[in-house]
N, C-alpha and C. Protein backbone atom coordinates (compact mmCIF):
# COMPACT_ATOMS: atom_id res chain seq x y z
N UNK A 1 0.83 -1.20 0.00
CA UNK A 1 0.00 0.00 0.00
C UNK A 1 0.88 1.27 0.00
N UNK A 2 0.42 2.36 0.31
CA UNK A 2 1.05 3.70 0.33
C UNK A 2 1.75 3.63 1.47
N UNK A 3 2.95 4.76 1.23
CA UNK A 3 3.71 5.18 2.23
C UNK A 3 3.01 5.76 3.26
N UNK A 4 3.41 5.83 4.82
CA UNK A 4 2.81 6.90 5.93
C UNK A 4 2.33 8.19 5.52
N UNK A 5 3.25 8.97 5.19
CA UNK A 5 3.46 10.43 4.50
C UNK A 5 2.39 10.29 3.31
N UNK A 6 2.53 9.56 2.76
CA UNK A 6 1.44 9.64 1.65
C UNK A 6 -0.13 9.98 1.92
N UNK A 7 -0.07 8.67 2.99
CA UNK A 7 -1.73 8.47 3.61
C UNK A 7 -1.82 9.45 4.15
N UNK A 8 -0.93 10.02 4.89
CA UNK A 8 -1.19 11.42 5.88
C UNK A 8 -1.73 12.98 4.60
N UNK A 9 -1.14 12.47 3.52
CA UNK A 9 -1.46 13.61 2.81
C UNK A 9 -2.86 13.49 2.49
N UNK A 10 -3.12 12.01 1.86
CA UNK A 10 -4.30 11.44 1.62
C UNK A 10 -5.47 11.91 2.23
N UNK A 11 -5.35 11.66 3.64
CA UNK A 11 -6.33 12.05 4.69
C UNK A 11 -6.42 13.55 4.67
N UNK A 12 -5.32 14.37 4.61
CA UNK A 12 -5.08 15.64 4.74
C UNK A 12 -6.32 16.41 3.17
N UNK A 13 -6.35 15.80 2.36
CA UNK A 13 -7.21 16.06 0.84
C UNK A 13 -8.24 15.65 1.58
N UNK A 14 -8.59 15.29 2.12
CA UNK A 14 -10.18 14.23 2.48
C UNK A 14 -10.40 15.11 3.59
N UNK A 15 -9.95 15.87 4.34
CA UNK A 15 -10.25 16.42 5.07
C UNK A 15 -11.05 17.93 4.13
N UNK A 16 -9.89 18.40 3.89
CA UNK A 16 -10.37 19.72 3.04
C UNK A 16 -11.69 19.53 1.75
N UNK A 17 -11.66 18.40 1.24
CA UNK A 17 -12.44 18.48 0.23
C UNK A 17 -14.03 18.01 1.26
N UNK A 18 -13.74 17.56 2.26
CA UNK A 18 -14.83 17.43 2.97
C UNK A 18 -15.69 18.67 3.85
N UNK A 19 -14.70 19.68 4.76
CA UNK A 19 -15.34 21.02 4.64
C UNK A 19 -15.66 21.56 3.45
N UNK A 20 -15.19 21.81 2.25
CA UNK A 20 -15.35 22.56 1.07
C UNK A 20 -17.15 23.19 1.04
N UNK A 21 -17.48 23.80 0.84
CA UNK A 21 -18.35 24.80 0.66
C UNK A 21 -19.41 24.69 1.62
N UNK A 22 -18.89 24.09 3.15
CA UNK A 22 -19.67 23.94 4.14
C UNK A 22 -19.49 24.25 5.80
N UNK A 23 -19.86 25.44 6.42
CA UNK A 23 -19.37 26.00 7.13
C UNK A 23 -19.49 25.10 8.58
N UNK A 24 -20.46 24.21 8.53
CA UNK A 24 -20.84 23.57 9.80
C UNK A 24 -20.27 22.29 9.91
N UNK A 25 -19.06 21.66 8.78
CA UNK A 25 -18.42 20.63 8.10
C UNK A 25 -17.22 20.28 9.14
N UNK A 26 -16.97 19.15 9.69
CA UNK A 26 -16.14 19.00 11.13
C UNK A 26 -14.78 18.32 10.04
N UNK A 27 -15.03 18.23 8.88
CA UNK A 27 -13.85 17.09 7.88
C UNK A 27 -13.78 16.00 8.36
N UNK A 28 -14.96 14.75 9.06
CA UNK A 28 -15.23 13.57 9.09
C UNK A 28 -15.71 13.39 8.44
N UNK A 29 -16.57 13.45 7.58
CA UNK A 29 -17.74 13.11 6.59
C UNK A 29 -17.54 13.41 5.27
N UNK A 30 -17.59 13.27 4.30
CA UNK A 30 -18.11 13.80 2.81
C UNK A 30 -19.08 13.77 2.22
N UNK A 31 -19.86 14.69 1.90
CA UNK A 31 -21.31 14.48 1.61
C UNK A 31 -20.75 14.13 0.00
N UNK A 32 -21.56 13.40 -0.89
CA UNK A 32 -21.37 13.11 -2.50
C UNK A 32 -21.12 14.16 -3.38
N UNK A 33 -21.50 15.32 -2.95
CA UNK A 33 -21.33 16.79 -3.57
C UNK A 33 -19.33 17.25 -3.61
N UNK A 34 -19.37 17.02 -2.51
CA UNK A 34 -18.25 17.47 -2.32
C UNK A 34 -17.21 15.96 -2.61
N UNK A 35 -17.26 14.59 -2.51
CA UNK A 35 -16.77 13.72 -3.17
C UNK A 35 -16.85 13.72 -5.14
N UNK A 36 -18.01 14.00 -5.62
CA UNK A 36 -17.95 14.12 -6.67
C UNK A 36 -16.92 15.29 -7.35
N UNK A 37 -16.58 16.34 -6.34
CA UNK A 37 -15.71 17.56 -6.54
C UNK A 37 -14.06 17.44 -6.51
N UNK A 38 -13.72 16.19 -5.88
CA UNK A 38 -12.60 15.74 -5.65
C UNK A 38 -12.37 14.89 -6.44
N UNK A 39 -12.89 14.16 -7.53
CA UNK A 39 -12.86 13.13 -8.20
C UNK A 39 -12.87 14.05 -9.51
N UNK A 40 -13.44 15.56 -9.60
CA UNK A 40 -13.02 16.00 -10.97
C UNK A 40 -11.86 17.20 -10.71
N UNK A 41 -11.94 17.72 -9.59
CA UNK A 41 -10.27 18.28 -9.41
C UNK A 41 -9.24 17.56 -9.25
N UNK A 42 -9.14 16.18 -8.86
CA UNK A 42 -8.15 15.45 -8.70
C UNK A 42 -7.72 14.67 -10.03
N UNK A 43 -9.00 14.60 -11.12
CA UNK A 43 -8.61 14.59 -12.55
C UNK A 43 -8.30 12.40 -12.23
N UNK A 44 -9.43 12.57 -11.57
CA UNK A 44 -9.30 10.96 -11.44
C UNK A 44 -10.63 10.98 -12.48
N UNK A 45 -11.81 11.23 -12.54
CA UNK A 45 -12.58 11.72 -13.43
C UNK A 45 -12.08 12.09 -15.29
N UNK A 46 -12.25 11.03 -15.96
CA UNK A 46 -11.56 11.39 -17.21
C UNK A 46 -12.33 11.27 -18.43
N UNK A 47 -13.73 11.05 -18.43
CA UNK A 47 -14.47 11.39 -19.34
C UNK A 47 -14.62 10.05 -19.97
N UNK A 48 -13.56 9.30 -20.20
CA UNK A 48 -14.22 8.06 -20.63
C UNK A 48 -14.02 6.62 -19.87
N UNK A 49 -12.99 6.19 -19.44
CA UNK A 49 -12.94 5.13 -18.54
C UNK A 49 -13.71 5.30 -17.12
N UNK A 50 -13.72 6.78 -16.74
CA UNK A 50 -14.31 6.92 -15.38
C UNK A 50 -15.42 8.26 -15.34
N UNK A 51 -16.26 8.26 -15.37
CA UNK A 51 -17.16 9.43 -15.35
C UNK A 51 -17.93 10.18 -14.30
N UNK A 52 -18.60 11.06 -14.34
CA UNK A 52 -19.45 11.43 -13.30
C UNK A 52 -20.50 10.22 -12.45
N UNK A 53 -20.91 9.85 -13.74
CA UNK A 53 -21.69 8.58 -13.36
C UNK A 53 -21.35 7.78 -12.23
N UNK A 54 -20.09 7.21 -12.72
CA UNK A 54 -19.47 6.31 -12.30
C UNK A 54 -18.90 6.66 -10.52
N UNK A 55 -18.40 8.25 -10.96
CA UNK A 55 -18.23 8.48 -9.50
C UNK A 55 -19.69 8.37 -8.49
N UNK A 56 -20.91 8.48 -9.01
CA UNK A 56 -21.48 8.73 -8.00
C UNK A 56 -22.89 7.57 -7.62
N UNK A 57 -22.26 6.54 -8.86
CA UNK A 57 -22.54 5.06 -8.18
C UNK A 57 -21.56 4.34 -7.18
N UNK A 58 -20.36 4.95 -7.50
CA UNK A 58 -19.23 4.19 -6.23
C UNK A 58 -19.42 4.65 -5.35
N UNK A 59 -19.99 5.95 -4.96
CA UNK A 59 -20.18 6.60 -3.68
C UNK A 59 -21.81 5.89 -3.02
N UNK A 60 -22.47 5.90 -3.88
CA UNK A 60 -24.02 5.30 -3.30
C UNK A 60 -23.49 3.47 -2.87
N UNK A 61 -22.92 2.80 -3.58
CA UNK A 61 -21.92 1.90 -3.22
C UNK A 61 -21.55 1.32 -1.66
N UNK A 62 -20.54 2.67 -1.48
CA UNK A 62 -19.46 2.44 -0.50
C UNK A 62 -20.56 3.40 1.20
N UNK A 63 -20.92 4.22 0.53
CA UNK A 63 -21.80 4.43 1.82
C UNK A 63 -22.92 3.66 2.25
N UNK A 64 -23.28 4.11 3.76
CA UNK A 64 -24.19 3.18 4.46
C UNK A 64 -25.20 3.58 3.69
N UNK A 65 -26.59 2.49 3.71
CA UNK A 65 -28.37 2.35 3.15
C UNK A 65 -28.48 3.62 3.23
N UNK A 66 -28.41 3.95 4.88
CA UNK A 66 -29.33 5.30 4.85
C UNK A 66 -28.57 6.24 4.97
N UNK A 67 -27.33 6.32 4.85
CA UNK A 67 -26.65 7.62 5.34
C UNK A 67 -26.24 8.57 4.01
N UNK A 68 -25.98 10.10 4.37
CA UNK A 68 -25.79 10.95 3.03
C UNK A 68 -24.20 11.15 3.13
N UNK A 69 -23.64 10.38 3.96
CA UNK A 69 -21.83 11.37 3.66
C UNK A 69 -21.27 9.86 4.18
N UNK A 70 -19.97 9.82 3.68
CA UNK A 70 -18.66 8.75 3.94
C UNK A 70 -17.92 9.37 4.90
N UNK A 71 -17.15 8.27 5.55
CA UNK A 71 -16.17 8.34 6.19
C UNK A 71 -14.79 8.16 5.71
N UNK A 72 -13.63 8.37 6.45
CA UNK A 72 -12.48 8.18 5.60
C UNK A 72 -12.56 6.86 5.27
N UNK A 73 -12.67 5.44 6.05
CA UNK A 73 -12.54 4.04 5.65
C UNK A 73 -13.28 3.93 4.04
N UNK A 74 -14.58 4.69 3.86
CA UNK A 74 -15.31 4.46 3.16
C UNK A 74 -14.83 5.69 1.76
N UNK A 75 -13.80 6.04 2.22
CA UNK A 75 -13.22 7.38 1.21
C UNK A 75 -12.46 6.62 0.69
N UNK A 76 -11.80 5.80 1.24
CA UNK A 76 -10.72 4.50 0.78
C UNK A 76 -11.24 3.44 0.09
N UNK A 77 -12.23 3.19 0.24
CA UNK A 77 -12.57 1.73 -0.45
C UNK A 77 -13.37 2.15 -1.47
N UNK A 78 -13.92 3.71 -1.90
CA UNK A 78 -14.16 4.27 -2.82
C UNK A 78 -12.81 4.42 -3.96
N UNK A 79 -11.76 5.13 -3.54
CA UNK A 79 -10.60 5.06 -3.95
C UNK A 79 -10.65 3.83 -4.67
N UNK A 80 -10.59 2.79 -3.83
CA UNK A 80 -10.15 1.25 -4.37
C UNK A 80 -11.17 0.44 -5.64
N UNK A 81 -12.11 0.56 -5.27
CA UNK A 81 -13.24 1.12 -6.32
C UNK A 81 -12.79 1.66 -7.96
N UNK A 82 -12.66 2.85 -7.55
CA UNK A 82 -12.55 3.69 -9.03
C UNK A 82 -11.22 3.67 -9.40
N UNK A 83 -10.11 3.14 -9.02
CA UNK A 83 -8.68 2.71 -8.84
C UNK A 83 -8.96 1.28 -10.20
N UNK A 84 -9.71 0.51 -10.16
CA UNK A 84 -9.56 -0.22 -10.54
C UNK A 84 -9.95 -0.19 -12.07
N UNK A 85 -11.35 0.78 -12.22
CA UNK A 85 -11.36 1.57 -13.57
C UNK A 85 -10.69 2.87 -14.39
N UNK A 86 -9.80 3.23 -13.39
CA UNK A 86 -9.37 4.40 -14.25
C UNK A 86 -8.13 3.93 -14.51
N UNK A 87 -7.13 2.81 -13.80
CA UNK A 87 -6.25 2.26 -14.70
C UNK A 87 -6.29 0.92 -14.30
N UNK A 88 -7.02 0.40 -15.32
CA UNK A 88 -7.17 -0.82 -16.05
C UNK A 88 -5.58 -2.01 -16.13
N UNK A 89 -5.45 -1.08 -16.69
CA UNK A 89 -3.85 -2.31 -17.29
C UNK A 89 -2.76 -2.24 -15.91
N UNK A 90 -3.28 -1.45 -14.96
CA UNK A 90 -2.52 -2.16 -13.81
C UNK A 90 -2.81 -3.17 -12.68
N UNK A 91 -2.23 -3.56 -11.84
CA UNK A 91 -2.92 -4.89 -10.60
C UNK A 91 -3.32 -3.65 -9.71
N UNK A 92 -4.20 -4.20 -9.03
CA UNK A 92 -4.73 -3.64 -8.03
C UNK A 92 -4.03 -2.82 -6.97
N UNK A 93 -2.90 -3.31 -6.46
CA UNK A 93 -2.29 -2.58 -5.85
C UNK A 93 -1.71 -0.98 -5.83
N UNK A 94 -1.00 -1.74 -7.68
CA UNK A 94 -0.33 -0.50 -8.33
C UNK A 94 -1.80 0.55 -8.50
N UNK A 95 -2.71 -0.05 -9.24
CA UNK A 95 -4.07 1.29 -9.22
C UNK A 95 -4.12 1.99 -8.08
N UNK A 96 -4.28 1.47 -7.22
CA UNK A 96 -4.92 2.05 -5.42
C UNK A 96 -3.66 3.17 -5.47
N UNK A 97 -2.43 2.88 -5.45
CA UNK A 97 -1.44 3.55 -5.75
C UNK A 97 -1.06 5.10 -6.17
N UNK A 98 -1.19 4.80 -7.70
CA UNK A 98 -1.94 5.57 -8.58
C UNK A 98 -2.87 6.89 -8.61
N UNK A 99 -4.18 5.98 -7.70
CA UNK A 99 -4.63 6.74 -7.70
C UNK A 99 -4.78 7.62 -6.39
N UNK A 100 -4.34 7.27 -5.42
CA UNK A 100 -3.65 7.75 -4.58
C UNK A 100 -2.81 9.31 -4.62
N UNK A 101 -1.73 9.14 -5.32
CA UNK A 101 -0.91 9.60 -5.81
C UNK A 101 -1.92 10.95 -6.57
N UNK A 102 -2.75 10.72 -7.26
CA UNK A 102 -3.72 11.97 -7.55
C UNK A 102 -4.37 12.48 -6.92
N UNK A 103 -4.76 12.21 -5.86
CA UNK A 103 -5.33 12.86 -4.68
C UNK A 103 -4.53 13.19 -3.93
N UNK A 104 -3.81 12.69 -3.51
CA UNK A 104 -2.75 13.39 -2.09
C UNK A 104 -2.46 14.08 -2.42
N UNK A 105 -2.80 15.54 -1.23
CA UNK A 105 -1.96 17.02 -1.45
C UNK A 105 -2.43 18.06 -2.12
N UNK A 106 -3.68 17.30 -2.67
CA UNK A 106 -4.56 18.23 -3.06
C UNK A 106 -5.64 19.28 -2.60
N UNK A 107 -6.26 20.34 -3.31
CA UNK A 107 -7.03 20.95 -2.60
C UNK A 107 -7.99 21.32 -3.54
N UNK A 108 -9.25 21.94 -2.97
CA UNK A 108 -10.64 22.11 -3.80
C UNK A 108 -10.10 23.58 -4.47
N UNK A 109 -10.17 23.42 -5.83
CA UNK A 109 -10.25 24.80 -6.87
C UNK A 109 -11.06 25.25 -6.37
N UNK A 110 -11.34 26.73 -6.95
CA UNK A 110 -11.77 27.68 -6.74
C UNK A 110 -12.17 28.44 -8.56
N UNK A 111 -12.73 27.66 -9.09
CA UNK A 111 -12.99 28.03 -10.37
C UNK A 111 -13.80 29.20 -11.01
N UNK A 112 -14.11 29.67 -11.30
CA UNK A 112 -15.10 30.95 -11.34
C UNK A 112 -15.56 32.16 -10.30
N UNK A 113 -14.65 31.72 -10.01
CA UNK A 113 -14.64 32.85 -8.55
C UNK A 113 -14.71 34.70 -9.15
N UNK A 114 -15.89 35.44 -8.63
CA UNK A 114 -15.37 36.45 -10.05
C UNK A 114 -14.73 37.75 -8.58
N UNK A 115 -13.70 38.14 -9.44
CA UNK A 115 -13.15 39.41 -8.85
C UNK A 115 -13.14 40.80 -9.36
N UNK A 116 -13.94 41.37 -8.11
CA UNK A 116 -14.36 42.77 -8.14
C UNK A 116 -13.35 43.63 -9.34
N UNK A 117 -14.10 44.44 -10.11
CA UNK A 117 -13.19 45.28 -10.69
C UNK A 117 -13.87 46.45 -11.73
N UNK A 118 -13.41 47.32 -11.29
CA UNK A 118 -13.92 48.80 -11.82
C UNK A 118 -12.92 49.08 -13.24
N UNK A 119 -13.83 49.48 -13.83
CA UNK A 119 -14.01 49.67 -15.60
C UNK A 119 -14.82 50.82 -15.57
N UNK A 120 -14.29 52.07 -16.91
CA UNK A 120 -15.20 52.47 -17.41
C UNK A 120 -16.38 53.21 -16.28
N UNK A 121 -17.44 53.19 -16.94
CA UNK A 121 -18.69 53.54 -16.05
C UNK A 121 -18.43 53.68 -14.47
N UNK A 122 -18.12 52.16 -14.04
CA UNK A 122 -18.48 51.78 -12.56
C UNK A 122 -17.07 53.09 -11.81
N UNK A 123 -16.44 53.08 -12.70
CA UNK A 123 -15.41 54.30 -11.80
C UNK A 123 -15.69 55.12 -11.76
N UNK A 124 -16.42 55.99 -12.60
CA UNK A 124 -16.95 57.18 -12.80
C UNK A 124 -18.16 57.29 -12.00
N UNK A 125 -19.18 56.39 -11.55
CA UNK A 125 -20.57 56.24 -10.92
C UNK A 125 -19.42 56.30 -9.40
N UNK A 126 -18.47 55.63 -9.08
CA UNK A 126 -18.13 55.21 -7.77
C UNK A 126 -17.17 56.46 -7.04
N UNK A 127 -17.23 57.28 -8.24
CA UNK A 127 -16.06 58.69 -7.62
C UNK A 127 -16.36 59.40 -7.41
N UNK A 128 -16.61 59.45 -5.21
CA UNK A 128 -17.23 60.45 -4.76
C UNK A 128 -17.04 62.20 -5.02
N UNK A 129 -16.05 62.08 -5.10
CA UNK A 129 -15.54 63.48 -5.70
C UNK A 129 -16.12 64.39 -6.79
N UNK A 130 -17.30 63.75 -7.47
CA UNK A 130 -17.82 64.13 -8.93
C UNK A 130 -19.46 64.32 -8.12
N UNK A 131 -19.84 63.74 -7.14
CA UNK A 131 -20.95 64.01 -6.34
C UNK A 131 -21.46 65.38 -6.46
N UNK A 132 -22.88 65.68 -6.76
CA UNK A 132 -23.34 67.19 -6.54
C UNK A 132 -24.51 67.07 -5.80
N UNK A 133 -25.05 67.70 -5.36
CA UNK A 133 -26.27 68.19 -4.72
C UNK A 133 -26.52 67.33 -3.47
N UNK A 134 -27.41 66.52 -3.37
CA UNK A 134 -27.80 65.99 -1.74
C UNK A 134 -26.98 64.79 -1.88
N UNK A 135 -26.46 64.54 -2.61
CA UNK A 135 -25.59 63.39 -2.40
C UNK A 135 -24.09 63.62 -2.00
N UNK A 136 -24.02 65.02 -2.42
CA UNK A 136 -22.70 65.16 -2.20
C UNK A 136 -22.40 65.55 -0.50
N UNK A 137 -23.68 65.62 -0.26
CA UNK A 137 -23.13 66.07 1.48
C UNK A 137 -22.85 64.72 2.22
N UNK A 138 -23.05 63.47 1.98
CA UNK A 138 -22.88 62.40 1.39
C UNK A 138 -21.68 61.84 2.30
N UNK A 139 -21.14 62.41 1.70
CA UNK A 139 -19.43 61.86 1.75
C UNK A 139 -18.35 63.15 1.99
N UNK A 140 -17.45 62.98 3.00
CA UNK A 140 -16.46 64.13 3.29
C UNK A 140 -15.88 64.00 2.54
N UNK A 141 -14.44 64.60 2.65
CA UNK A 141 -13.71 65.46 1.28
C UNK A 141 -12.62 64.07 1.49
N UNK A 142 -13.02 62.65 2.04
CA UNK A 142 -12.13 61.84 1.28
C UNK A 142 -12.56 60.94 0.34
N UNK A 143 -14.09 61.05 0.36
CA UNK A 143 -14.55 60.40 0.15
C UNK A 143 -15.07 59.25 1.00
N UNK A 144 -14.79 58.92 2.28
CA UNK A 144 -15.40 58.32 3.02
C UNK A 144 -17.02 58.88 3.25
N UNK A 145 -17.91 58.08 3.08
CA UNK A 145 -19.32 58.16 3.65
C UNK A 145 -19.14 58.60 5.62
N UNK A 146 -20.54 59.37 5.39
CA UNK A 146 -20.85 60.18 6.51
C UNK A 146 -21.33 59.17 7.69
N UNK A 147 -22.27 58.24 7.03
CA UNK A 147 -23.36 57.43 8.08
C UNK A 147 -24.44 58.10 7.54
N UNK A 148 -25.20 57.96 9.21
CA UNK A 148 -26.36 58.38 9.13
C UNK A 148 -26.65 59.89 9.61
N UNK A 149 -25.73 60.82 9.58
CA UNK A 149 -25.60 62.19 9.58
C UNK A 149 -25.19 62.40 8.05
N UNK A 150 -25.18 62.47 7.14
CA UNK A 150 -25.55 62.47 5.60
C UNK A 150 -26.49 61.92 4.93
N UNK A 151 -27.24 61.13 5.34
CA UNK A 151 -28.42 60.38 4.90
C UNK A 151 -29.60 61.05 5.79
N UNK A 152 -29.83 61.69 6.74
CA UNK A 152 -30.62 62.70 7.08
C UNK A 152 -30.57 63.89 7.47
N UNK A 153 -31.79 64.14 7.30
CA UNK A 153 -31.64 65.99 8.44
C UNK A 153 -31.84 65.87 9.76
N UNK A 154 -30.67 66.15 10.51
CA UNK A 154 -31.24 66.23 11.70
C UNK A 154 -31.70 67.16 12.65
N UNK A 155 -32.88 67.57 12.60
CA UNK A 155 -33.50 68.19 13.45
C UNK A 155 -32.87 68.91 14.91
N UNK A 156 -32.87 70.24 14.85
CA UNK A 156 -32.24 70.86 15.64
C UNK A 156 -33.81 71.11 16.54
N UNK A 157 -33.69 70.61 17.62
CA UNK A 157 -35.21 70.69 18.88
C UNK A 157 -34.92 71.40 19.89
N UNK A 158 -33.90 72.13 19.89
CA UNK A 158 -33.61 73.45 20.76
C UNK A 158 -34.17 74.55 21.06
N UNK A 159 -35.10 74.93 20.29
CA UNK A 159 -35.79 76.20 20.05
C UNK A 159 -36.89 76.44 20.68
N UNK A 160 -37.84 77.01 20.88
CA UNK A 160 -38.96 77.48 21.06
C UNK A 160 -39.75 77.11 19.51
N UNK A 161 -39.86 77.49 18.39
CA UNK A 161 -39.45 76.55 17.48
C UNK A 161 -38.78 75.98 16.65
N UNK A 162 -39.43 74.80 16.62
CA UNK A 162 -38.53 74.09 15.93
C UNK A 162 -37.64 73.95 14.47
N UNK A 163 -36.32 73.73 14.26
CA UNK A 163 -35.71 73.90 13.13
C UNK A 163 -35.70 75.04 12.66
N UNK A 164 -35.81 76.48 13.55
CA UNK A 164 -35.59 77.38 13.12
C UNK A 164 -34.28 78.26 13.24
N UNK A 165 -33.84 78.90 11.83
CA UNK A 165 -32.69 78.98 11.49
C UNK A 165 -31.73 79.77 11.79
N UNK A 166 -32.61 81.09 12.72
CA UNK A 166 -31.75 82.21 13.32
C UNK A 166 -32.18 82.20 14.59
N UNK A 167 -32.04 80.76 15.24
CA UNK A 167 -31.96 80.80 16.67
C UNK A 167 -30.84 81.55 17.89
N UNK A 168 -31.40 81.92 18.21
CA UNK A 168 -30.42 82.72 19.54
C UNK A 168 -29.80 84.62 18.95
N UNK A 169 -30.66 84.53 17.79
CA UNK A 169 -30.86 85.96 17.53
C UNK A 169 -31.51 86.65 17.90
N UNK A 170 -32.38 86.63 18.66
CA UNK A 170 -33.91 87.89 18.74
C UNK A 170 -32.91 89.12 19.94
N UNK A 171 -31.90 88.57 20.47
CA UNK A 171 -31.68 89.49 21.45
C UNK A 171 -31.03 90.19 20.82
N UNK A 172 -30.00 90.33 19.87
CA UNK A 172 -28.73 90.98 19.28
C UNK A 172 -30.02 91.97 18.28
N UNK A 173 -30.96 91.16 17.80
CA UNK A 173 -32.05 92.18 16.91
C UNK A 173 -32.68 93.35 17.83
N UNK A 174 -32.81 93.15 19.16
CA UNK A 174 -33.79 94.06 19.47
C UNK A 174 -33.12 95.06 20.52
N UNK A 175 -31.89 94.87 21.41
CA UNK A 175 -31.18 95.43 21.24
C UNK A 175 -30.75 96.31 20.84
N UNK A 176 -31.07 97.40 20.29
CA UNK A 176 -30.63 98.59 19.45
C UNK A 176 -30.14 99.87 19.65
């Protein structure tokens, strides 16, 4: 079978591809989602000797009647499984091997991931500096946003009445 170091890597892929897009994921388990994801990033998946299909009858297979996720034992004897169809012209051993060797050390892509990026328009819409009228009170002179002291008026309730604009004048007026 595999070296120590190997299996340790082994387990180490089975761990990660088992959290993969699941926040409450302890990396004991693999649900089929995330096994089927390791079987086409690990490029054990090859379109014609071994397929989607195929991966996800070995998984209904190797897991329990009623259960939805594998364990590592059962991550292994899946391995051993699809080891035996994706190379054919070797003995069993050498496959398990093999395919081994394509999984260990691996980790879940990140394929289509899209990254933010200003073009054109969106720079020109996003540059506070070009701001006029009620929007422009908006944002200070770095462009950082105000809060919620730019997004309203706030009511000055000091007065006798209210929001009025030459408060604390009547004395300097009459005065004369």
């Amino acid at each position: 079978m595999a070296g120590n170091a190997e299996m340790a890597s082994l387990e180490e892929s089975f761990r990660k591809f088992a959290i993969y897009g699941d926040t409450k994921a302890t990396g004991q388990e693999m649900n089929g989602k995330n096994w089927a994801k390791l079987c086409k990033d690990c490029k054990v998946t090859d379109g014609k000797s071994v397929t989607s299909t195929d991966v996800d009858i070995v998984f209904s297979k190797v897991k329990g009647k009623t259960a939805r996720v594998i364990n590592y034992e059962e991550f292994k004897k899946a391995l051993e499984e699809l080891a035996q169809k994706r190379f054919k012209d070797k003995s069993k051993e050498e496959a398990y091997e093999a395919i081994c060797q394509l999984v260990a050390g691996k980790e879940p892509i990140n394929v289509g991931v899209t990254k933010a990026k200003t073009v054109g328009a969106v720079e020109r819409l996003t540059d506070t500096s070009k701001y006029t009228g009620s929007h422009k009170e908006r944002f200070d002179e770095s462009g950082k946003g105000k809060g919620k002291s730019g997004r309203e008026n706030i009511v000055d309730t000091s007065g006798y009445v209210s929001a009025y604009k030459n408060a604390g004048t009547y004395d300097a007026k009459v005065k004369k």
